[in-house]
N, C-alpha and C. Protein backbone atom coordinates (compact mmCIF):
# COMPACT_ATOMS: atom_id res chain seq x y z
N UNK A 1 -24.25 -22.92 -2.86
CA UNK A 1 -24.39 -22.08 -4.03
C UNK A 1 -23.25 -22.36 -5.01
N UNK A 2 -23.77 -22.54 -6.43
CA UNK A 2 -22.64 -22.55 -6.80
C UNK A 2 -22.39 -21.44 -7.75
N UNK A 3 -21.39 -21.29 -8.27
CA UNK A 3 -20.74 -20.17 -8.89
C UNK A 3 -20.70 -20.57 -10.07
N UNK A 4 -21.47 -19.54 -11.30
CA UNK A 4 -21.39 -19.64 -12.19
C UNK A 4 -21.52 -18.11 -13.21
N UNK A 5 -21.93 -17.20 -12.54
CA UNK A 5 -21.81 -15.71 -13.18
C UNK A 5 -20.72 -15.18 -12.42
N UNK A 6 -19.81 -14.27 -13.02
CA UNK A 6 -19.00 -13.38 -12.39
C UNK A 6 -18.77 -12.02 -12.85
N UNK A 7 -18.55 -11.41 -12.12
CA UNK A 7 -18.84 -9.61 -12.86
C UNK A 7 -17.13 -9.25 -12.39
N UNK A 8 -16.67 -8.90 -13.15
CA UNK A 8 -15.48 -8.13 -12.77
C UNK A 8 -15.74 -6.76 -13.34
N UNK A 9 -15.06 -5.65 -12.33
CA UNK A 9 -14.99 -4.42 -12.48
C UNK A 9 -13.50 -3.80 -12.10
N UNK A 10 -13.34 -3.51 -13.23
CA UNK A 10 -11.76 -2.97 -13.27
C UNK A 10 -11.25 -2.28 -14.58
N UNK A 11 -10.84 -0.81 -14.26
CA UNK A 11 -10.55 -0.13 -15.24
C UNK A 11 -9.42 -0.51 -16.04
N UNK A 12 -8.47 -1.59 -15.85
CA UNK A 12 -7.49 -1.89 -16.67
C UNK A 12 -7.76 -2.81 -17.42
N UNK A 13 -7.75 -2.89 -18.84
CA UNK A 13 -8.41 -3.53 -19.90
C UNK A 13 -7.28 -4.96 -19.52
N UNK A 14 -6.19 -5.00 -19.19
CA UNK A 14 -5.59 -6.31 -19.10
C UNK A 14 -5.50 -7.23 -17.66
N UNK A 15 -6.48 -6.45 -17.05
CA UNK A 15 -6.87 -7.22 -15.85
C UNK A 15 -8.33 -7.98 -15.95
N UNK A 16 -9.02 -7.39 -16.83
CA UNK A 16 -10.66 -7.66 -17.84
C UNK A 16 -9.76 -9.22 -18.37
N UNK A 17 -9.15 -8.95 -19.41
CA UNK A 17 -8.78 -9.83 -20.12
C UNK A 17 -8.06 -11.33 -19.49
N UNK A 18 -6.89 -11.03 -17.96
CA UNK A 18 -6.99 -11.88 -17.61
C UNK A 18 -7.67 -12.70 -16.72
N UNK A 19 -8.86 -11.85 -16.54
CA UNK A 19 -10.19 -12.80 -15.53
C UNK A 19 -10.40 -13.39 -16.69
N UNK A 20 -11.38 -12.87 -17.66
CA UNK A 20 -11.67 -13.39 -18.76
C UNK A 20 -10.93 -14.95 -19.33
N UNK A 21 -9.54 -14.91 -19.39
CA UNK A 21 -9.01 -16.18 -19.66
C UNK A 21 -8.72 -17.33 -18.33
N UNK A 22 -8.28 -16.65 -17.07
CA UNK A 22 -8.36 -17.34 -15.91
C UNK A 22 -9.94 -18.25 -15.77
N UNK A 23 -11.01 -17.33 -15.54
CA UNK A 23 -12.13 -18.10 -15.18
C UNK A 23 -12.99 -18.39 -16.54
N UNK A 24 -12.13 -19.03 -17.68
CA UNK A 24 -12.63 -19.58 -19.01
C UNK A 24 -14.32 -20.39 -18.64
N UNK A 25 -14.00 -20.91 -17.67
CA UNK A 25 -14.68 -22.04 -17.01
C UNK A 25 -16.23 -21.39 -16.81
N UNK A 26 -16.31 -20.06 -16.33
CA UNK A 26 -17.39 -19.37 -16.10
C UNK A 26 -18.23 -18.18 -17.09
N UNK A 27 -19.62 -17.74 -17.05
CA UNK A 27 -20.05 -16.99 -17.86
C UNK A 27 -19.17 -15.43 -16.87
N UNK A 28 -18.32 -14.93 -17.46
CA UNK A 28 -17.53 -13.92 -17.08
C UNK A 28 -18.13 -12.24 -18.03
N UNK A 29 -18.71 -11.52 -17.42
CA UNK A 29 -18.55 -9.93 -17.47
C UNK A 29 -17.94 -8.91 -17.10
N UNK A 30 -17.44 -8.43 -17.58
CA UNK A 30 -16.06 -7.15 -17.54
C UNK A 30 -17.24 -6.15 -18.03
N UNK A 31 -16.35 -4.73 -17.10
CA UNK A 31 -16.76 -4.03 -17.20
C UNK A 31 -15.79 -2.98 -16.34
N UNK A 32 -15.69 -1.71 -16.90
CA UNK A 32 -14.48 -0.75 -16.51
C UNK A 32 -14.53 0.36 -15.56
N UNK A 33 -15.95 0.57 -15.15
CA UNK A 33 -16.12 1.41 -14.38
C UNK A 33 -17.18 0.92 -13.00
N UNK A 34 -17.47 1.59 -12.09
CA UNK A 34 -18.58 1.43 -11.12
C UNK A 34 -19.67 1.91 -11.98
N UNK A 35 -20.35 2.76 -12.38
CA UNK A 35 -21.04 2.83 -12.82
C UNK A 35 -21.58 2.00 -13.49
N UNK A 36 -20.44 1.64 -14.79
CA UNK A 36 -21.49 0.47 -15.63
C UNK A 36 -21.92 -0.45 -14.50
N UNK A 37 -20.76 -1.26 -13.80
CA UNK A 37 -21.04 -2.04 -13.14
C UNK A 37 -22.46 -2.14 -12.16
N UNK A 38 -22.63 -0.81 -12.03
CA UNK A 38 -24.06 -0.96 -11.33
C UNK A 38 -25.46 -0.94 -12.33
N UNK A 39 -25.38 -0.34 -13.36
CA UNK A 39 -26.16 -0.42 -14.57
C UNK A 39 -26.63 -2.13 -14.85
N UNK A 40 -24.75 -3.06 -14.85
CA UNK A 40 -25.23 -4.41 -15.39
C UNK A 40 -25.80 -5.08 -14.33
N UNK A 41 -25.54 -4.96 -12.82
CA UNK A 41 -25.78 -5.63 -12.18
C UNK A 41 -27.59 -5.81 -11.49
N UNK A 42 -28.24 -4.17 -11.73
CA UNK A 42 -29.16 -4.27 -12.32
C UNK A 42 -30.36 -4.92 -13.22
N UNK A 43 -29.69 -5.31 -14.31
CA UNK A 43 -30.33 -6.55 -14.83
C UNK A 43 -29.76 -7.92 -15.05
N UNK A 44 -28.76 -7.76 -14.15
CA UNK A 44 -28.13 -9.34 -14.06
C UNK A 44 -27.98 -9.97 -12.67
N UNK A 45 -28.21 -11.02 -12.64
CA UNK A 45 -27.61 -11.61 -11.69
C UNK A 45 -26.38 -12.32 -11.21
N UNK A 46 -25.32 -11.87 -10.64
CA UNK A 46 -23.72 -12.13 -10.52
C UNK A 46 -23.97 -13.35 -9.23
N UNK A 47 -22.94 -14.64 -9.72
CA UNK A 47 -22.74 -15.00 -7.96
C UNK A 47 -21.63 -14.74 -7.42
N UNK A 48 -20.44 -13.96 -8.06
CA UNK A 48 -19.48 -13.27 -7.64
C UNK A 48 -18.91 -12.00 -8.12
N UNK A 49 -18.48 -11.11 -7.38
CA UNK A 49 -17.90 -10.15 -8.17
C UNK A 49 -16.27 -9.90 -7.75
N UNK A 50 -15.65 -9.55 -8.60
CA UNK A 50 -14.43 -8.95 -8.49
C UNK A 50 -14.36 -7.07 -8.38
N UNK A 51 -14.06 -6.80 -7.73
CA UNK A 51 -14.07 -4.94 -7.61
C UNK A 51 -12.45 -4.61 -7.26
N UNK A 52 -12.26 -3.58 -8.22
CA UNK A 52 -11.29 -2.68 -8.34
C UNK A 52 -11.49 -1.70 -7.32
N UNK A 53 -10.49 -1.37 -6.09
CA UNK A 53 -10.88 -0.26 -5.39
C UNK A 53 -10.86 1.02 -5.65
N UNK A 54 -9.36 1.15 -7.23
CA UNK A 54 -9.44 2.27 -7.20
C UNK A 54 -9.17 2.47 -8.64
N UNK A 55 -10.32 3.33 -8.98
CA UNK A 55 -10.84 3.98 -10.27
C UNK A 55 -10.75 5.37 -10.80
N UNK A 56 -10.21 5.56 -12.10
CA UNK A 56 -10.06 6.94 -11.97
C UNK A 56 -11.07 7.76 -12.73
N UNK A 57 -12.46 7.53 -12.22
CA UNK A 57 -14.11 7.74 -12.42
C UNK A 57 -14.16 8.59 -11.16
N UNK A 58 -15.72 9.08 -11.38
CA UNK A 58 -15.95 9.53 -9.91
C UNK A 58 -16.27 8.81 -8.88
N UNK A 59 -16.53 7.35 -9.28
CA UNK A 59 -16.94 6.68 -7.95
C UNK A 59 -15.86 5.65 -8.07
N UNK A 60 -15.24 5.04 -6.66
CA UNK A 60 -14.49 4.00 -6.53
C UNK A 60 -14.84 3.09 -6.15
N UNK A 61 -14.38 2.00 -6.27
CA UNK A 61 -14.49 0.59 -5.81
C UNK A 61 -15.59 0.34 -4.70
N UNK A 62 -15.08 1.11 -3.50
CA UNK A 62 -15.30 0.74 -2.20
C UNK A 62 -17.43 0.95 -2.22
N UNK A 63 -17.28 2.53 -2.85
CA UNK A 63 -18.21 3.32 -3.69
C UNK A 63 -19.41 2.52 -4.04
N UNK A 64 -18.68 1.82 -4.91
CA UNK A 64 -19.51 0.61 -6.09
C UNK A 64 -19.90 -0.68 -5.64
N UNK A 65 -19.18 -1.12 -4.29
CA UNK A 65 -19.92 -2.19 -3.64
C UNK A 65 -20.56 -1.95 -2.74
N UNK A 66 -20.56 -0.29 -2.09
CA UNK A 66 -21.85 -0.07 -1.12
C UNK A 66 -23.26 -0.19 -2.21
N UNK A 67 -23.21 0.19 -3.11
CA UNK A 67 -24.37 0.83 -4.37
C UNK A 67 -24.65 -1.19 -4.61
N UNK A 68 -23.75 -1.98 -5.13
CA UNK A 68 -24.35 -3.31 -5.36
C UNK A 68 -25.11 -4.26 -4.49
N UNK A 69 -24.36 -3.63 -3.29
CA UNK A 69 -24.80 -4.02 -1.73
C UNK A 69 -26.64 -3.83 -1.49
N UNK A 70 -26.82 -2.63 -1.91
CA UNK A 70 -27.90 -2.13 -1.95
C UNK A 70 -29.35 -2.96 -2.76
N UNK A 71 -28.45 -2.88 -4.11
CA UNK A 71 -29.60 -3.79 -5.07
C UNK A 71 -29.86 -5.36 -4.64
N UNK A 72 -28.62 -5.66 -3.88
CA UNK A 72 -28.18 -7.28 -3.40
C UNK A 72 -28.08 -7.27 -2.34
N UNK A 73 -28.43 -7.09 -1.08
CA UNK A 73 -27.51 -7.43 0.23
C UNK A 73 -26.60 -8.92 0.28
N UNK A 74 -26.90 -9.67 -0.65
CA UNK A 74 -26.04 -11.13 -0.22
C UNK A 74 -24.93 -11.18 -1.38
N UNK A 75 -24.59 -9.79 -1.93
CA UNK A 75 -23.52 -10.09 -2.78
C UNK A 75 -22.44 -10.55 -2.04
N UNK A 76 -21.39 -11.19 -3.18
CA UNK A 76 -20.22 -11.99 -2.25
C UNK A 76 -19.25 -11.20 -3.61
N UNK A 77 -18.54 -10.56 -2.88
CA UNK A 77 -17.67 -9.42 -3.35
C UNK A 77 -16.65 -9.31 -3.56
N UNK A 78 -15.43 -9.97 -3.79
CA UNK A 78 -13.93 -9.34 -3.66
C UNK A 78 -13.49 -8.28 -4.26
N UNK A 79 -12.24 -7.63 -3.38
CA UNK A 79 -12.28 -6.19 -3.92
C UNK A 79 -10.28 -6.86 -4.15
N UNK A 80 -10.02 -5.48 -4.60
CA UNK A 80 -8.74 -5.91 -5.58
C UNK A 80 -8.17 -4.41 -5.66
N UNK A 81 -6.79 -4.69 -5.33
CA UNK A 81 -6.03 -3.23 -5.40
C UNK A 81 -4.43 -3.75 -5.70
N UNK A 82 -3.94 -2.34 -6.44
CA UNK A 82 -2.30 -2.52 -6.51
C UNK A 82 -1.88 -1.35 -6.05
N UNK A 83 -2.75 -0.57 -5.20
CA UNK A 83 -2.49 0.61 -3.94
C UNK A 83 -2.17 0.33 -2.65
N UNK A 84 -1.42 0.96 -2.02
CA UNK A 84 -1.18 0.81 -0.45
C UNK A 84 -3.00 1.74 -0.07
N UNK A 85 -4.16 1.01 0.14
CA UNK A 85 -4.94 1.09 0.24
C UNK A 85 -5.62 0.86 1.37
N UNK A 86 -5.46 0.44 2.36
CA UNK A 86 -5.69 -0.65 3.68
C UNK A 86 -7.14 0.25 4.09
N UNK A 87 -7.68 1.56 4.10
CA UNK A 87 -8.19 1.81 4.90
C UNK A 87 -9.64 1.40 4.01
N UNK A 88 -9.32 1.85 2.79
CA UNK A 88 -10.47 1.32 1.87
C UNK A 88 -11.03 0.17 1.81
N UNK A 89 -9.68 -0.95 2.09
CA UNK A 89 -9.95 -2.20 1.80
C UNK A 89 -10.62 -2.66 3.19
N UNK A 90 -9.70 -2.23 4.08
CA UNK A 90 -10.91 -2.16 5.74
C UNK A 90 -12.47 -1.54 6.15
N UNK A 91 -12.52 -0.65 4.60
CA UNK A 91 -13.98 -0.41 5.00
C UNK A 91 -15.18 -1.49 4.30
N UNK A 92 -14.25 -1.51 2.96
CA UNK A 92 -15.24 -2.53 2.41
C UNK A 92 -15.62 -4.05 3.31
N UNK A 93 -14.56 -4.79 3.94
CA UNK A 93 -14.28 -5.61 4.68
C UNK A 93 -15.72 -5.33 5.55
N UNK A 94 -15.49 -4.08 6.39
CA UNK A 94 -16.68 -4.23 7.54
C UNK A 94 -17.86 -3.84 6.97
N UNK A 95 -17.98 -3.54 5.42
CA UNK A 95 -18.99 -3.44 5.17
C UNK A 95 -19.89 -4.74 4.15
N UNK A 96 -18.85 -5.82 4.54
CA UNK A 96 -19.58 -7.04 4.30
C UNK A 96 -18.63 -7.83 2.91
N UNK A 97 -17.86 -7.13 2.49
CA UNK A 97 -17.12 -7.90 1.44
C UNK A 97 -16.62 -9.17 1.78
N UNK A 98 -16.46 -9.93 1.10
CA UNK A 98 -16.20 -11.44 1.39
C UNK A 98 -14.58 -11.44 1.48
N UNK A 99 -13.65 -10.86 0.91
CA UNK A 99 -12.38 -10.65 1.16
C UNK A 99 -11.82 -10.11 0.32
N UNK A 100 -9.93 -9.82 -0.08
CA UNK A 100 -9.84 -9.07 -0.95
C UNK A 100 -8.21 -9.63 -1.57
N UNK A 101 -7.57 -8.91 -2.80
CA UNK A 101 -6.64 -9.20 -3.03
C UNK A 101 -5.76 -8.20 -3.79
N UNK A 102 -4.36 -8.68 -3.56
CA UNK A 102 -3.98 -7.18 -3.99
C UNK A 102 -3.17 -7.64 -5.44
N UNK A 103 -3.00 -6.72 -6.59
CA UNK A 103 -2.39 -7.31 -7.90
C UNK A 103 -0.91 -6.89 -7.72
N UNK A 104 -0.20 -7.04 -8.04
CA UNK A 104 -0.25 -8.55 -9.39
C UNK A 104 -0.74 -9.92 -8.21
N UNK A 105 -1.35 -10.46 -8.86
CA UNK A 105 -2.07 -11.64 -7.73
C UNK A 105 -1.77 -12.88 -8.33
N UNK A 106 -1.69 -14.09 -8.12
CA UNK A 106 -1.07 -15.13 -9.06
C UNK A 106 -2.63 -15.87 -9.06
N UNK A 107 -2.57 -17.11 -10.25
CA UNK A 107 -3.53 -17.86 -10.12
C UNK A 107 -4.09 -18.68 -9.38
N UNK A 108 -2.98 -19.06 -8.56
CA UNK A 108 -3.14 -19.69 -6.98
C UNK A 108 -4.15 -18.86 -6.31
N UNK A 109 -3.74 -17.84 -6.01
CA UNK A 109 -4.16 -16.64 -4.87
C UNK A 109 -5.92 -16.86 -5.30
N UNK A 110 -6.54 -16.74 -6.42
CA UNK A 110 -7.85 -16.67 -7.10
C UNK A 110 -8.05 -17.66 -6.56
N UNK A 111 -7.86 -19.45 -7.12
CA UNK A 111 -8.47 -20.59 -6.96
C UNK A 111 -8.35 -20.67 -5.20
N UNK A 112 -7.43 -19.75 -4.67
CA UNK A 112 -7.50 -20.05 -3.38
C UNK A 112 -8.60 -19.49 -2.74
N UNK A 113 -9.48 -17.91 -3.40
CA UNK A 113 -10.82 -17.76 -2.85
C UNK A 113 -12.19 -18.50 -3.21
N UNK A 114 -11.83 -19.30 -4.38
CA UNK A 114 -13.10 -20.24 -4.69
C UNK A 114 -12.68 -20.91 -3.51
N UNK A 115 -11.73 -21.72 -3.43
CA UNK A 115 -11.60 -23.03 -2.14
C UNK A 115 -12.45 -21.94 -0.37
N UNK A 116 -11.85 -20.66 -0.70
CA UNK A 116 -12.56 -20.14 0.54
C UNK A 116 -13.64 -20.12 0.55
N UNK A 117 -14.54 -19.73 -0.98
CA UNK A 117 -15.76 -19.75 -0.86
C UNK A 117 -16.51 -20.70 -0.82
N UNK A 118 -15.89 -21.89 -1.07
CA UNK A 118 -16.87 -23.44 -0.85
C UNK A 118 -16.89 -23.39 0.09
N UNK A 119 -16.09 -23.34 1.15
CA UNK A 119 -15.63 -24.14 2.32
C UNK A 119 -16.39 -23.19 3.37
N UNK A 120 -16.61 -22.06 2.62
CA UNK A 120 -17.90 -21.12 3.41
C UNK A 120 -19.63 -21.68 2.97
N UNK A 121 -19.76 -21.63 1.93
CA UNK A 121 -21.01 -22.19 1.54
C UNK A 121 -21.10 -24.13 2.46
N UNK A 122 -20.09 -24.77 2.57
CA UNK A 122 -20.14 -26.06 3.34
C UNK A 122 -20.60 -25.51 4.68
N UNK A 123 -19.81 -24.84 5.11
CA UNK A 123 -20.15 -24.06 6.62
C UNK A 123 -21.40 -23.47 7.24
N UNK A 124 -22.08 -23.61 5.90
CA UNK A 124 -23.00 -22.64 5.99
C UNK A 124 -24.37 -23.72 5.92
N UNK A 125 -24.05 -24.50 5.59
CA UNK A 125 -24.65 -25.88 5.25
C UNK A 125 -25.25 -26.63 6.10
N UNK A 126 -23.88 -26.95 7.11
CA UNK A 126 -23.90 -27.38 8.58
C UNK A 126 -24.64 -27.28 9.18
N UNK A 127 -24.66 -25.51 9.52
CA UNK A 127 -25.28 -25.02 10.33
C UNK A 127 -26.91 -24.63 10.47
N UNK A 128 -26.85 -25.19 9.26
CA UNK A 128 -29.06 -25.10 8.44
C UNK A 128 -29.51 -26.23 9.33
């Protein structure tokens, strides 16, 4: 699979902005809440998402990828926090998220989950 839509969801307008310039490379959507996020994902199709765990909406992160989970079961998800968060980030985890990262995150840390996610889609390849 390759990656070419990405949905980020994150209430801080300068975390929008630096996906936005990081993954120049890709058709990139921002968006600030779970909610929208489930609205766009609705009529779009993402092959990755970025999720904020924690939102100060009524629904959070963790929240917003059970609900995308739903419309998608094969979403491939990362979730993203600058909270001592672990239990959240452990639920999303067993509830199928592909992995997660915590901010400030460097540009390494990102290109290092594309390299995870090829090297999963190769794996996955194999085994067909």
């Amino acid at each position: 699979m390759e990656i070419k839509k990405i949905l980020i969801v994150d209430d801080e307008q300068v975390i929008r902005s630096l996906f936005k310039r990081l993954l120049r490379d890709y058709e990139v959507t921002t968006v600030s809440s779970g909610e929208e996020a489930i609205e766009i994902y609705k009529k779009k199709v993402f092959d990755l998402v970025f999720i904020d765990v924690v939102f100060p909406s009524k629904m959070d992160g963790v929240e917003t990828f059970v609900e995308l989970k739903k419309i998608n079961p094969d979403i491939i998800a990362v979730m993203m926090t600058g909270f001592e968060v672990h239990n959240k980030i452990g639920t999303a985890m067993e509830k199928g998220a592909f992995d997660y990262i915590y901010k400030p995150f460097s540009v390494s840390e990102v290109r290092g989950l594309f390299d995870k996610l090829k090297k999963k889609e190769n794996l996955k390849k194999t085994d067909e």
